[in-house]
PDB file of N, CA and C in Angstrom:
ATOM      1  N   UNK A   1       5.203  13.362  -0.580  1.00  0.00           N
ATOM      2  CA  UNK A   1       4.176  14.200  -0.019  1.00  0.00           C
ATOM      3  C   UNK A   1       4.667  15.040   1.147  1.00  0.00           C
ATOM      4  N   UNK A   2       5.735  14.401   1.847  1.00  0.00           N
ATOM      5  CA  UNK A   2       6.340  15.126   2.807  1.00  0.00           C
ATOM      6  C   UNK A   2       7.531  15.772   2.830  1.00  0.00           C
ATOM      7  N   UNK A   3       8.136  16.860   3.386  1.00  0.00           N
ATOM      8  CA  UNK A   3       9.646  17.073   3.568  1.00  0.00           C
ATOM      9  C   UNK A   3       9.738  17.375   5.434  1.00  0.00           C
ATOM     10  N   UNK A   4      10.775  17.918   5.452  1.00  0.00           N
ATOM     11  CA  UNK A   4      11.118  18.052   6.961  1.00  0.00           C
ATOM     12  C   UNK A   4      10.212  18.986   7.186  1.00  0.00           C
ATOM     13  N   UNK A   5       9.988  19.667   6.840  1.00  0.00           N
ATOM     14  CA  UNK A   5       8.794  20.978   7.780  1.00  0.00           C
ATOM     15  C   UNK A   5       7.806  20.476   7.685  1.00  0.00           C
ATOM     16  N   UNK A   6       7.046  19.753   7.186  1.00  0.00           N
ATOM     17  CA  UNK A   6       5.411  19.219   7.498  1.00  0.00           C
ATOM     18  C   UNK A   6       5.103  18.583   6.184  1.00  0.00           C
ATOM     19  N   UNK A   7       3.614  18.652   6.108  1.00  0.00           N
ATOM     20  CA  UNK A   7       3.102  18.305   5.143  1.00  0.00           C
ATOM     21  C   UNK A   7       2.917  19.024   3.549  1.00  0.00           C
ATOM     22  N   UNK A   8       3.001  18.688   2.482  1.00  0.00           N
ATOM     23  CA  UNK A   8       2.952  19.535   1.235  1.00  0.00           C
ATOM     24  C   UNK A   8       1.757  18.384   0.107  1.00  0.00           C
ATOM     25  N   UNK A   9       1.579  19.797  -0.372  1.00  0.00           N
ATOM     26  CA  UNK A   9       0.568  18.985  -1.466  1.00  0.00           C
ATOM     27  C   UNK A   9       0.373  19.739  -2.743  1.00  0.00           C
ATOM     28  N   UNK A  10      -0.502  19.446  -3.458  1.00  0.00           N
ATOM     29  CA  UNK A  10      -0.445  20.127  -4.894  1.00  0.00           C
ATOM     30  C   UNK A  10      -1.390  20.946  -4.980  1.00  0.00           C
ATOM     31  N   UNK A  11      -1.430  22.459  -5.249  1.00  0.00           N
ATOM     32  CA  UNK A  11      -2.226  23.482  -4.800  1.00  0.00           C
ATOM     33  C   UNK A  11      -2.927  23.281  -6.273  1.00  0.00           C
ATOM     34  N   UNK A  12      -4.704  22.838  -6.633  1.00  0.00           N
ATOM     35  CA  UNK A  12      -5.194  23.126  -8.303  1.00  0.00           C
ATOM     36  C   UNK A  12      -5.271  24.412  -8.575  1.00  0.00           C
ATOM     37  N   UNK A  13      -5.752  24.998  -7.538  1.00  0.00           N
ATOM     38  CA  UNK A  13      -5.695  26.757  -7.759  1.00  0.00           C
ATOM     39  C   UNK A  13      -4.296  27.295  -8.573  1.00  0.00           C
ATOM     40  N   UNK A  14      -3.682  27.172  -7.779  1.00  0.00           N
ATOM     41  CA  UNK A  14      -2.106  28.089  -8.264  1.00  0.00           C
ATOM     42  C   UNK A  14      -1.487  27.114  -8.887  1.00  0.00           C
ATOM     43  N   UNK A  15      -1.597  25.723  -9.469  1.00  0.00           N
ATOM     44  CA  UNK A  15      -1.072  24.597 -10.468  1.00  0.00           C
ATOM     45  C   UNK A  15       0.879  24.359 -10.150  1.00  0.00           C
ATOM     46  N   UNK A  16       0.962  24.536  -8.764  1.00  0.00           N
ATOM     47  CA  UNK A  16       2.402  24.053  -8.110  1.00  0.00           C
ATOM     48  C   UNK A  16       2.295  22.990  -7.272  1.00  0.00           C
ATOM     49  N   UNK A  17       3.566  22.155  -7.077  1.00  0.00           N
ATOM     50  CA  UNK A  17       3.430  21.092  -6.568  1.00  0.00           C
ATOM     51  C   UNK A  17       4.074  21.473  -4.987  1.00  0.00           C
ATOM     52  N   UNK A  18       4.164  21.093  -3.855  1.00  0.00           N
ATOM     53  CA  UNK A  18       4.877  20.879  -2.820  1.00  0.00           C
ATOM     54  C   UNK A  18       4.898  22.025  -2.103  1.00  0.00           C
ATOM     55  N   UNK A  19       3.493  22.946  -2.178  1.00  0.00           N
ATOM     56  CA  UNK A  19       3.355  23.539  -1.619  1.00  0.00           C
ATOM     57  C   UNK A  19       2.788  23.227  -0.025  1.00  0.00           C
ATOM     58  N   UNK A  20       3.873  23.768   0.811  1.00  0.00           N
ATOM     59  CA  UNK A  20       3.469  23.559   2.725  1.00  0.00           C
ATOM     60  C   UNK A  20       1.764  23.525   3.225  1.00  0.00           C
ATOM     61  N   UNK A  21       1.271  22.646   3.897  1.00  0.00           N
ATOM     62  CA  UNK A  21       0.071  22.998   4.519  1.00  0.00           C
ATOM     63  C   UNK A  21       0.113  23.505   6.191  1.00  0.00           C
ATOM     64  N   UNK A  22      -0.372  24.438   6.000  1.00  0.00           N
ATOM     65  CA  UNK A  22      -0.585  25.055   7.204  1.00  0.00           C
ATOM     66  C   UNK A  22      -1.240  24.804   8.121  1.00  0.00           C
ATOM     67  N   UNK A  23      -1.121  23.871   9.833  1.00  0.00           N
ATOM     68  CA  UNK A  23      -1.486  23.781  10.563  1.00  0.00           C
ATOM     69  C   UNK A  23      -2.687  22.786  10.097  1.00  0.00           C
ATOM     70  N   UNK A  24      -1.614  21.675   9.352  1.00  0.00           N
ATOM     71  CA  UNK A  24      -2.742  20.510   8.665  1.00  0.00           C
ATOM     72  C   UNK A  24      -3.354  19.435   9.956  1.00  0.00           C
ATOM     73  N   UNK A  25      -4.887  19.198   9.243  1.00  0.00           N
ATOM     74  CA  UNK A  25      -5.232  18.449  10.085  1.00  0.00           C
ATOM     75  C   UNK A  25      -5.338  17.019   9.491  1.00  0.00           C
ATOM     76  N   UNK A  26      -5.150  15.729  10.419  1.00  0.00           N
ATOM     77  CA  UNK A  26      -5.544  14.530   9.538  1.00  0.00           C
ATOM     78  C   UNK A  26      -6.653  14.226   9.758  1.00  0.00           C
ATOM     79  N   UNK A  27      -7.959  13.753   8.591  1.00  0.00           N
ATOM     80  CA  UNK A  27      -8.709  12.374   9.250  1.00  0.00           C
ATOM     81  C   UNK A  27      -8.653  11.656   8.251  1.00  0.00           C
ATOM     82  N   UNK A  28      -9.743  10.603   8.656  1.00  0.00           N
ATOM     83  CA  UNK A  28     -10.053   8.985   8.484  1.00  0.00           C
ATOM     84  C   UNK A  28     -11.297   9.316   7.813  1.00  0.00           C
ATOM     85  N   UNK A  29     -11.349   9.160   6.625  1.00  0.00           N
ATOM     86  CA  UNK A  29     -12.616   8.820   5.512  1.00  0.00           C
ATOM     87  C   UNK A  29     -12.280   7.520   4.809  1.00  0.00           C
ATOM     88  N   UNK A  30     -13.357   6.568   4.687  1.00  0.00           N
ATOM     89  CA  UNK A  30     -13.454   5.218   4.156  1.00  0.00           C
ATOM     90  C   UNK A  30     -11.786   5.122   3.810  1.00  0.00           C
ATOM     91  N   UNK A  31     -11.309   4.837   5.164  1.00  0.00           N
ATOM     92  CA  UNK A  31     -10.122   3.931   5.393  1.00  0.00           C
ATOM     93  C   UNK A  31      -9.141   4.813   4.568  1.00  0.00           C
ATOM     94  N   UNK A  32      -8.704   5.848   4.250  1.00  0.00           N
ATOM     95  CA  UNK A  32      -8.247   7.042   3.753  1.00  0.00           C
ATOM     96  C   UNK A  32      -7.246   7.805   4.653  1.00  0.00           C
ATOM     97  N   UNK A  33      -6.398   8.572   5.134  1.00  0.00           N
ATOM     98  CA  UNK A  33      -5.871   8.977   5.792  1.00  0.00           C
ATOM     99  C   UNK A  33      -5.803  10.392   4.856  1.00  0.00           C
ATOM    100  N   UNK A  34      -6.247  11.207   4.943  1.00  0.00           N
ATOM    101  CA  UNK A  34      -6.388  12.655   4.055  1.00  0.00           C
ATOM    102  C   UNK A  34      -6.427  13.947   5.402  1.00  0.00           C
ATOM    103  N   UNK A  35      -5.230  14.848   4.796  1.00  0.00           N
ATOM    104  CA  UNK A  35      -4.381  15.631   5.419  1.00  0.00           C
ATOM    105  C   UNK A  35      -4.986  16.900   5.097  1.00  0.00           C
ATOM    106  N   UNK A  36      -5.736  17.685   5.338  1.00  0.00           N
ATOM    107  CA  UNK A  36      -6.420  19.253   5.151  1.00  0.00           C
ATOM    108  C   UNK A  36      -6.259  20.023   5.758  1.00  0.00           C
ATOM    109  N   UNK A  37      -5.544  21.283   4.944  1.00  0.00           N
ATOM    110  CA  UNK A  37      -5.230  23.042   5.486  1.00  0.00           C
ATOM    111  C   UNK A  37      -5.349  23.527   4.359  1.00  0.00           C
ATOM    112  N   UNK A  38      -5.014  24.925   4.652  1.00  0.00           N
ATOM    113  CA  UNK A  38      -4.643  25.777   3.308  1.00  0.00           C
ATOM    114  C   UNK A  38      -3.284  26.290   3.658  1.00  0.00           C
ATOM    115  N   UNK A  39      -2.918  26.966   2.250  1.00  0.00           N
ATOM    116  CA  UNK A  39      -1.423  27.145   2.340  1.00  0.00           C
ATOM    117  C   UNK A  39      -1.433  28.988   2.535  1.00  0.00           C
ATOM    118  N   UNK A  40      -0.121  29.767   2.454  1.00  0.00           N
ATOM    119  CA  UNK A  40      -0.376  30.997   3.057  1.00  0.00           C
ATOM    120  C   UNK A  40      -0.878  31.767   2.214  1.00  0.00           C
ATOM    121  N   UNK A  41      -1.829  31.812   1.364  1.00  0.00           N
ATOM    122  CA  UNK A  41      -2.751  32.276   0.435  1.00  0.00           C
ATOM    123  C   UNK A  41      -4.226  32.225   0.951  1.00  0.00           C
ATOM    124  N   UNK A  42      -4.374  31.231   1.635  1.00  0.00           N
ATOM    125  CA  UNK A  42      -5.333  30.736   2.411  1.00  0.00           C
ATOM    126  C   UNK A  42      -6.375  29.887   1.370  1.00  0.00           C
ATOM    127  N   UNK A  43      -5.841  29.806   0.202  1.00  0.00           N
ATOM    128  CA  UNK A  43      -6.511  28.567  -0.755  1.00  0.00           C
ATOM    129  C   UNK A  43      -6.239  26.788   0.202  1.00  0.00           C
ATOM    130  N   UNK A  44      -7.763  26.490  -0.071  1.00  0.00           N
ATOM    131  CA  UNK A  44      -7.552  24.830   1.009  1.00  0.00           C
ATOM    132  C   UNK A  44      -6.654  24.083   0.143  1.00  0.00           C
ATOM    133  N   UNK A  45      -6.115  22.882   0.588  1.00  0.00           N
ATOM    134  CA  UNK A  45      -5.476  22.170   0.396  1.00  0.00           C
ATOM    135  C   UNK A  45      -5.431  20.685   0.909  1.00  0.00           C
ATOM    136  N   UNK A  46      -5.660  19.233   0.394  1.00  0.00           N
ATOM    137  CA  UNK A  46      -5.734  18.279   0.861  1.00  0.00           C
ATOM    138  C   UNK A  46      -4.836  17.003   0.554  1.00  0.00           C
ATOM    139  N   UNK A  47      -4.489  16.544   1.167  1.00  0.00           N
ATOM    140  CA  UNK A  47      -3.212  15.624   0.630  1.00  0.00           C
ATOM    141  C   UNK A  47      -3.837  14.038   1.142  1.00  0.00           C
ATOM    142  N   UNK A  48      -3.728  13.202   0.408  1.00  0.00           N
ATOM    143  CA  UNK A  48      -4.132  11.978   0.907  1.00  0.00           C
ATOM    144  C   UNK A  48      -2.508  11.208   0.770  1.00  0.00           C
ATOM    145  N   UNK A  49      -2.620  10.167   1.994  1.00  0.00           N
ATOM    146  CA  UNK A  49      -1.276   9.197   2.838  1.00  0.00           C
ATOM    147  C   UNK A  49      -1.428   8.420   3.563  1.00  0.00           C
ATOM    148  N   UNK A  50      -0.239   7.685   3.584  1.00  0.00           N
ATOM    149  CA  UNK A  50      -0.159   6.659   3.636  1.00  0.00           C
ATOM    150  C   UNK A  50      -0.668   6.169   5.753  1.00  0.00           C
ATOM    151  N   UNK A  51      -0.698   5.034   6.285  1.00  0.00           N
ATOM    152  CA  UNK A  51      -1.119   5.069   7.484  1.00  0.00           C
ATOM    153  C   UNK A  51       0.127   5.445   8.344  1.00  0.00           C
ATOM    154  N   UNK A  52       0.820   4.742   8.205  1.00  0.00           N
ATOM    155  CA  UNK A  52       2.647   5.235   8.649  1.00  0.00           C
ATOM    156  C   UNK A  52       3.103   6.637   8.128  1.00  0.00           C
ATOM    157  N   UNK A  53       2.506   7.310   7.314  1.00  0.00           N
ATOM    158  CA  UNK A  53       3.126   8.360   7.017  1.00  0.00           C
ATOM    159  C   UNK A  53       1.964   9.547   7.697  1.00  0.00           C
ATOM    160  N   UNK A  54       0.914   9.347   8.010  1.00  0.00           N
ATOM    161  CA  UNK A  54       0.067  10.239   9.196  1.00  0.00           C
ATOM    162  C   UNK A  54       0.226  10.066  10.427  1.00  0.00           C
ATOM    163  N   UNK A  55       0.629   8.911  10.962  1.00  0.00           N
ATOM    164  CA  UNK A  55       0.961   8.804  12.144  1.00  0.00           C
ATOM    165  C   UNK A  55       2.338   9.290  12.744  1.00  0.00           C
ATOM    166  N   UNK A  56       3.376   9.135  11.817  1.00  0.00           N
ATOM    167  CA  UNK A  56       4.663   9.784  11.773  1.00  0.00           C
ATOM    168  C   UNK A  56       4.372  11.539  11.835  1.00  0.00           C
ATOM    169  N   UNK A  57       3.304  11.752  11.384  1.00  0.00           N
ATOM    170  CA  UNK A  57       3.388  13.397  11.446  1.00  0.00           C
ATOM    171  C   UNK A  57       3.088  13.766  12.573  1.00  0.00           C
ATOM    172  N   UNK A  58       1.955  13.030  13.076  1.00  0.00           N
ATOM    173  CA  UNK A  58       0.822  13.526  14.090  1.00  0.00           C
ATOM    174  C   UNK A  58       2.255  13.320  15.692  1.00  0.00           C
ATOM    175  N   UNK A  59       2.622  12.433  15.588  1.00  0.00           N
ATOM    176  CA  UNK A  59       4.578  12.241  16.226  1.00  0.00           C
ATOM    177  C   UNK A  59       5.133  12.838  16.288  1.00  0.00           C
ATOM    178  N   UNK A  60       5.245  13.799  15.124  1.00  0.00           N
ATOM    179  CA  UNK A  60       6.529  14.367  15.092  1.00  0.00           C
ATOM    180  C   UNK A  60       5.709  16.277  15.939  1.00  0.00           C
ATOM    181  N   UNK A  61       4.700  16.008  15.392  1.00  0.00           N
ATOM    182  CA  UNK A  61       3.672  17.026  15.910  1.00  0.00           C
ATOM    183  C   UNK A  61       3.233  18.426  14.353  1.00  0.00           C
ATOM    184  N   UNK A  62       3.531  17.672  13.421  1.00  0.00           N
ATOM    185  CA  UNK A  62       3.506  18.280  12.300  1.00  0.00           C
ATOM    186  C   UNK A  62       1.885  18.683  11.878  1.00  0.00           C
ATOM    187  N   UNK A  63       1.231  17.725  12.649  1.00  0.00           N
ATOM    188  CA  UNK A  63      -0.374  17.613  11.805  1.00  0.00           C
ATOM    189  C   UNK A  63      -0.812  17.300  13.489  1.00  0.00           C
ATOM    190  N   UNK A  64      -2.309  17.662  13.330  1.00  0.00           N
ATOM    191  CA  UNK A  64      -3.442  16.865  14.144  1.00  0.00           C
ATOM    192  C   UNK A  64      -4.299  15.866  14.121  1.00  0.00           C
ATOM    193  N   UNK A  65      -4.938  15.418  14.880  1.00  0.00           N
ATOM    194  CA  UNK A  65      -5.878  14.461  14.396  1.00  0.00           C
ATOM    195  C   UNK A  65      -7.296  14.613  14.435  1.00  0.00           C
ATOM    196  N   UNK A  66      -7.993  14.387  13.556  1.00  0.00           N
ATOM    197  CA  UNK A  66      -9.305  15.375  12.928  1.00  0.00           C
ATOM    198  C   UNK A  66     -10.034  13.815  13.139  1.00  0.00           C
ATOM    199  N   UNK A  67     -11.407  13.790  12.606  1.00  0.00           N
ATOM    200  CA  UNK A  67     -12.054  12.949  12.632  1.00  0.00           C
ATOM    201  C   UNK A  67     -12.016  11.738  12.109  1.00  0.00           C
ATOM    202  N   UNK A  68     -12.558  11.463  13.146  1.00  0.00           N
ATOM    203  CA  UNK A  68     -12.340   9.116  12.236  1.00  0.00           C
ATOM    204  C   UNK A  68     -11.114   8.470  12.962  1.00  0.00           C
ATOM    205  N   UNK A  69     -10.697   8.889  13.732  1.00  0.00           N
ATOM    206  CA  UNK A  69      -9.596   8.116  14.551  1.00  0.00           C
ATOM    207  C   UNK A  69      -9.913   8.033  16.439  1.00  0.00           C
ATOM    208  N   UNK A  70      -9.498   6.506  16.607  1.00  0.00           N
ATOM    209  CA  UNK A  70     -10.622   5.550  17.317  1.00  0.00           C
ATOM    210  C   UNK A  70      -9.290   5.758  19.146  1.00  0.00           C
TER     211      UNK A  70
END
């Protein structure tokens, strides 16, 4: 789900995989960790991950933290 530049996910619109999210945000839905932007098309985009692998972003400063986190 990830590479070195940030977060990526699978765009249904344009049917490609590992496309970058832009200035992704994380939250917390029923114990969920789900990653939402859009990519430079400006079609949204949402990636769901792991708890170690959102917190590693929000670290590295790749993502933010959006709602549901305490």
């Amino acid at each position: 789900m990830a590479n070195e530049s940030g977060i990526t996910a699978y765009s249904v619109k344009t049917k490609t995989k590992n496309v970058p999210i832009i200035d992704p945000v994380i939250d917390i839905k029923s114990g969920r960790y789900i990653a939402s932007g859009k990519d430079s098309a400006g079609n949204k985009l949402s990636a769901i991950m792991s708890k170690a692998s959102a917190e590693g972003h929000i670290e590295k400063g790749n993502a933010k933290k959006g709602t549901g986190w305490s």
